[in-house]
Protein backbone atom coordinates (compact mmCIF):
# COMPACT_ATOMS: atom_id res chain seq x y z
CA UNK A 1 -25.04 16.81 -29.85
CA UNK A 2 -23.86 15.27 -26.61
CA UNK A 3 -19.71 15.14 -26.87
CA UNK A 4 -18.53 12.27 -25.18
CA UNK A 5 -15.62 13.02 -22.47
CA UNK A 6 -13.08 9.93 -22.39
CA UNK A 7 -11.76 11.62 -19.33
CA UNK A 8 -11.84 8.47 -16.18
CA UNK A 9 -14.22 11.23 -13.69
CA UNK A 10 -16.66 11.29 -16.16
CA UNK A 11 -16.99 7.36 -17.11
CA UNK A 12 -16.41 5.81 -13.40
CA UNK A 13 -17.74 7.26 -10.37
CA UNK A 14 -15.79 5.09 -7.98
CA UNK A 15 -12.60 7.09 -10.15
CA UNK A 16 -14.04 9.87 -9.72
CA UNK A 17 -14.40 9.33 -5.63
CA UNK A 18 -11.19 8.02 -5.29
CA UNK A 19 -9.17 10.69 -7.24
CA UNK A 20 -11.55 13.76 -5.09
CA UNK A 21 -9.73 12.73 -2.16
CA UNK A 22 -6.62 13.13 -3.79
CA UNK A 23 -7.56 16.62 -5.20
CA UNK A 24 -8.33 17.63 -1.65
CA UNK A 25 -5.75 17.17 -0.31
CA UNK A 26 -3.47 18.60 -2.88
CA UNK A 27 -5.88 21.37 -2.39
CA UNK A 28 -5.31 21.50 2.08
CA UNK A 29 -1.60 20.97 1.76
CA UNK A 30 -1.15 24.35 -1.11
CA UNK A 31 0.25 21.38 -3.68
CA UNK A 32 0.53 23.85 -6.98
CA UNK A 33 3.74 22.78 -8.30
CA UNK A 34 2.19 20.80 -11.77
CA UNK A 35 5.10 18.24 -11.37
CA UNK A 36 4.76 17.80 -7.52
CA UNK A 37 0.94 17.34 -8.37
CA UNK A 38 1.55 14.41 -10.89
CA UNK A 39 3.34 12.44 -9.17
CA UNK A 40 1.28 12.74 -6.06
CA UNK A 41 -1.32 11.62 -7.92
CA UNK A 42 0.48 9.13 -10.11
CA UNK A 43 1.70 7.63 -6.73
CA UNK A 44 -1.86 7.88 -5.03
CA UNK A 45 -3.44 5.95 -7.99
CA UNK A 46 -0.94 3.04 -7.44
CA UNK A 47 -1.52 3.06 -3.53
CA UNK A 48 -4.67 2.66 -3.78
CA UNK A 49 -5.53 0.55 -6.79
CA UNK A 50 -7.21 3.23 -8.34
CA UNK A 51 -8.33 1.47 -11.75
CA UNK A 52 -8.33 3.88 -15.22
CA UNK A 53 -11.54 3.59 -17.31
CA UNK A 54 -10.93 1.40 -20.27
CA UNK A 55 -13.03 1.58 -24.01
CA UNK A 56 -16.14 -0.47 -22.80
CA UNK A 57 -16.59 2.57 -19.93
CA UNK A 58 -16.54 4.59 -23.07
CA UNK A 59 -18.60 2.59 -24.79
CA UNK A 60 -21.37 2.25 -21.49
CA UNK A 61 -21.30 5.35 -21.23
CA UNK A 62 -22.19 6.38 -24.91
CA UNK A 63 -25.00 3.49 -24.83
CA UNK A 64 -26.92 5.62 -21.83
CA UNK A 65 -26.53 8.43 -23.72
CA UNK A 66 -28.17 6.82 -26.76
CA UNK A 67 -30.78 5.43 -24.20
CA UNK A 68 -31.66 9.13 -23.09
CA UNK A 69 -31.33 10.73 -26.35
CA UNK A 70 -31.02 8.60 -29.56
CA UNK A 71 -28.09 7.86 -31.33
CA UNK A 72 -28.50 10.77 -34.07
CA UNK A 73 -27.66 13.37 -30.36
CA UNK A 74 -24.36 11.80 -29.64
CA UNK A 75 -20.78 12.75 -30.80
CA UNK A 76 -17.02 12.34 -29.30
CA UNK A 77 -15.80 15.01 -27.70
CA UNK A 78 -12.72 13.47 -25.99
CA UNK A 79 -11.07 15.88 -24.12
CA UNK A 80 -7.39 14.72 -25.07
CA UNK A 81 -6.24 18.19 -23.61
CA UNK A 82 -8.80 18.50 -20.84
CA UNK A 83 -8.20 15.82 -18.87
CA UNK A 84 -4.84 14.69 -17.56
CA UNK A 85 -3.62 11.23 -16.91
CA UNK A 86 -7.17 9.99 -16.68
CA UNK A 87 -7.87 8.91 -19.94
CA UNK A 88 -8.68 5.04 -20.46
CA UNK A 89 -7.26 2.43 -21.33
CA UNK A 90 -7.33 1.68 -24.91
CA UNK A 91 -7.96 5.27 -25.49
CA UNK A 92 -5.01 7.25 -24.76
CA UNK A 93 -4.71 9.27 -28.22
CA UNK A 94 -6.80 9.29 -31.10
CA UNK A 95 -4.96 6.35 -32.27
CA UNK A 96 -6.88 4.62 -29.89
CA UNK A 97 -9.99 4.92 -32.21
CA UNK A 98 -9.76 1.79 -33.88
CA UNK A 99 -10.80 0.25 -30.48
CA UNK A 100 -13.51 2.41 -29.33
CA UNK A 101 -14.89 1.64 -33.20
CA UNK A 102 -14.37 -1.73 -32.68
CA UNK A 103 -16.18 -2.25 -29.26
CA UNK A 104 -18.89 -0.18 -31.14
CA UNK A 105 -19.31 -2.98 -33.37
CA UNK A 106 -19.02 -5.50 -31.06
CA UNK A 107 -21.98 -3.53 -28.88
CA UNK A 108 -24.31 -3.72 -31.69
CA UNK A 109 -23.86 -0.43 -33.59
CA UNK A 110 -24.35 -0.41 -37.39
CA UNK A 111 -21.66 1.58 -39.40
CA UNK A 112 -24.29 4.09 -40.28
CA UNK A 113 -24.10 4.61 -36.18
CA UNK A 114 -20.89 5.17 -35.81
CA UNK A 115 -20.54 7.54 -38.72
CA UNK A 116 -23.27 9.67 -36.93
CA UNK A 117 -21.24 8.98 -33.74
CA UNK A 118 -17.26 9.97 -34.96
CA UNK A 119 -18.97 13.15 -37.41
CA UNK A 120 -22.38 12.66 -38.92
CA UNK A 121 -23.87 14.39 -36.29
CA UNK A 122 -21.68 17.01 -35.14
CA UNK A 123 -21.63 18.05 -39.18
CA UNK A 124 -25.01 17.92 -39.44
CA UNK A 125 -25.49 20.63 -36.34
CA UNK A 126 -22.78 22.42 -38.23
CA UNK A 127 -24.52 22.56 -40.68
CA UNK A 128 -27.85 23.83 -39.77
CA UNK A 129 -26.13 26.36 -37.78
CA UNK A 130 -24.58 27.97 -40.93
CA UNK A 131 -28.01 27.83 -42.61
CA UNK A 132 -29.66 29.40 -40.06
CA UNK A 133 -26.81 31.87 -39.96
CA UNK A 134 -27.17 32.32 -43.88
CA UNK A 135 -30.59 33.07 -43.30
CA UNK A 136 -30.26 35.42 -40.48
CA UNK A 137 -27.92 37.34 -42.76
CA UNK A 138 -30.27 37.53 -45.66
CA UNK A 139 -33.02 39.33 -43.37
């Protein structure tokens, strides 16, 4: 199961190119200081328009998934402690779900899809994995 990252480098690649140049030079200059870093950013982001991803990057990016793998291989992985200040709009906590669910619907997944999307299928790897692991034991 493919676990969706919410995180803005992962949905947006002009983020992404925009935000590298702030890494680097963080990186040149020996920035380390966590605050220091923040706000650099946090200021860097406003200076330059850098725009956040929002739910409908979320959503885009778990329809390509989909595309490439079927819905019954994708899950939602998050990242809520991965990823900094780049989560999207819409989606800055998991009380944010209501949205992503309903831009689901809105995109044309059934229920049944977005059961296998939130749980279904991570459960179901779960739980062949313990079966297998039953078996393996049994041997």
């Amino acid at each position: 199961v493919i676990q969706i990252n919410f995180g803005s480098d992962f949905l947006s690649g002009e983020y992404k190119e925009k935000m590298k140049i702030a890494r680097d030079y963080l990186t040149e200059n020996n920035i380390t200081d966590h605050h220091e870093r923040e706000l650099y950013q946090a200021n860097f982001k406003k200076d330059n328009h850098v725009k956040e991803s929002d739910v409908a990057d979320v959503v885009a990016h778990i329809d390509r998934v989909v595309k490439l793998v079927g819905i019954d291989h994708v899950g939602i992985g998050s990242d809520y402690d991965g990823v900094g200040d780049s989560l999207p709009t819409g989606l800055k906590d998991v009380s944010g779900y209501p949205n992503l669910i309903e831009a689901l619907l809105k995109g044309d997944y059934t229920e049944a899809d977005i059961k296998k999307i939130c749980s279904g299928n991570i459960l179901r790897v779960w739980g062949e994995v313990e079966e297998i692991a039953k078996r393996s034991q049994e041997m």
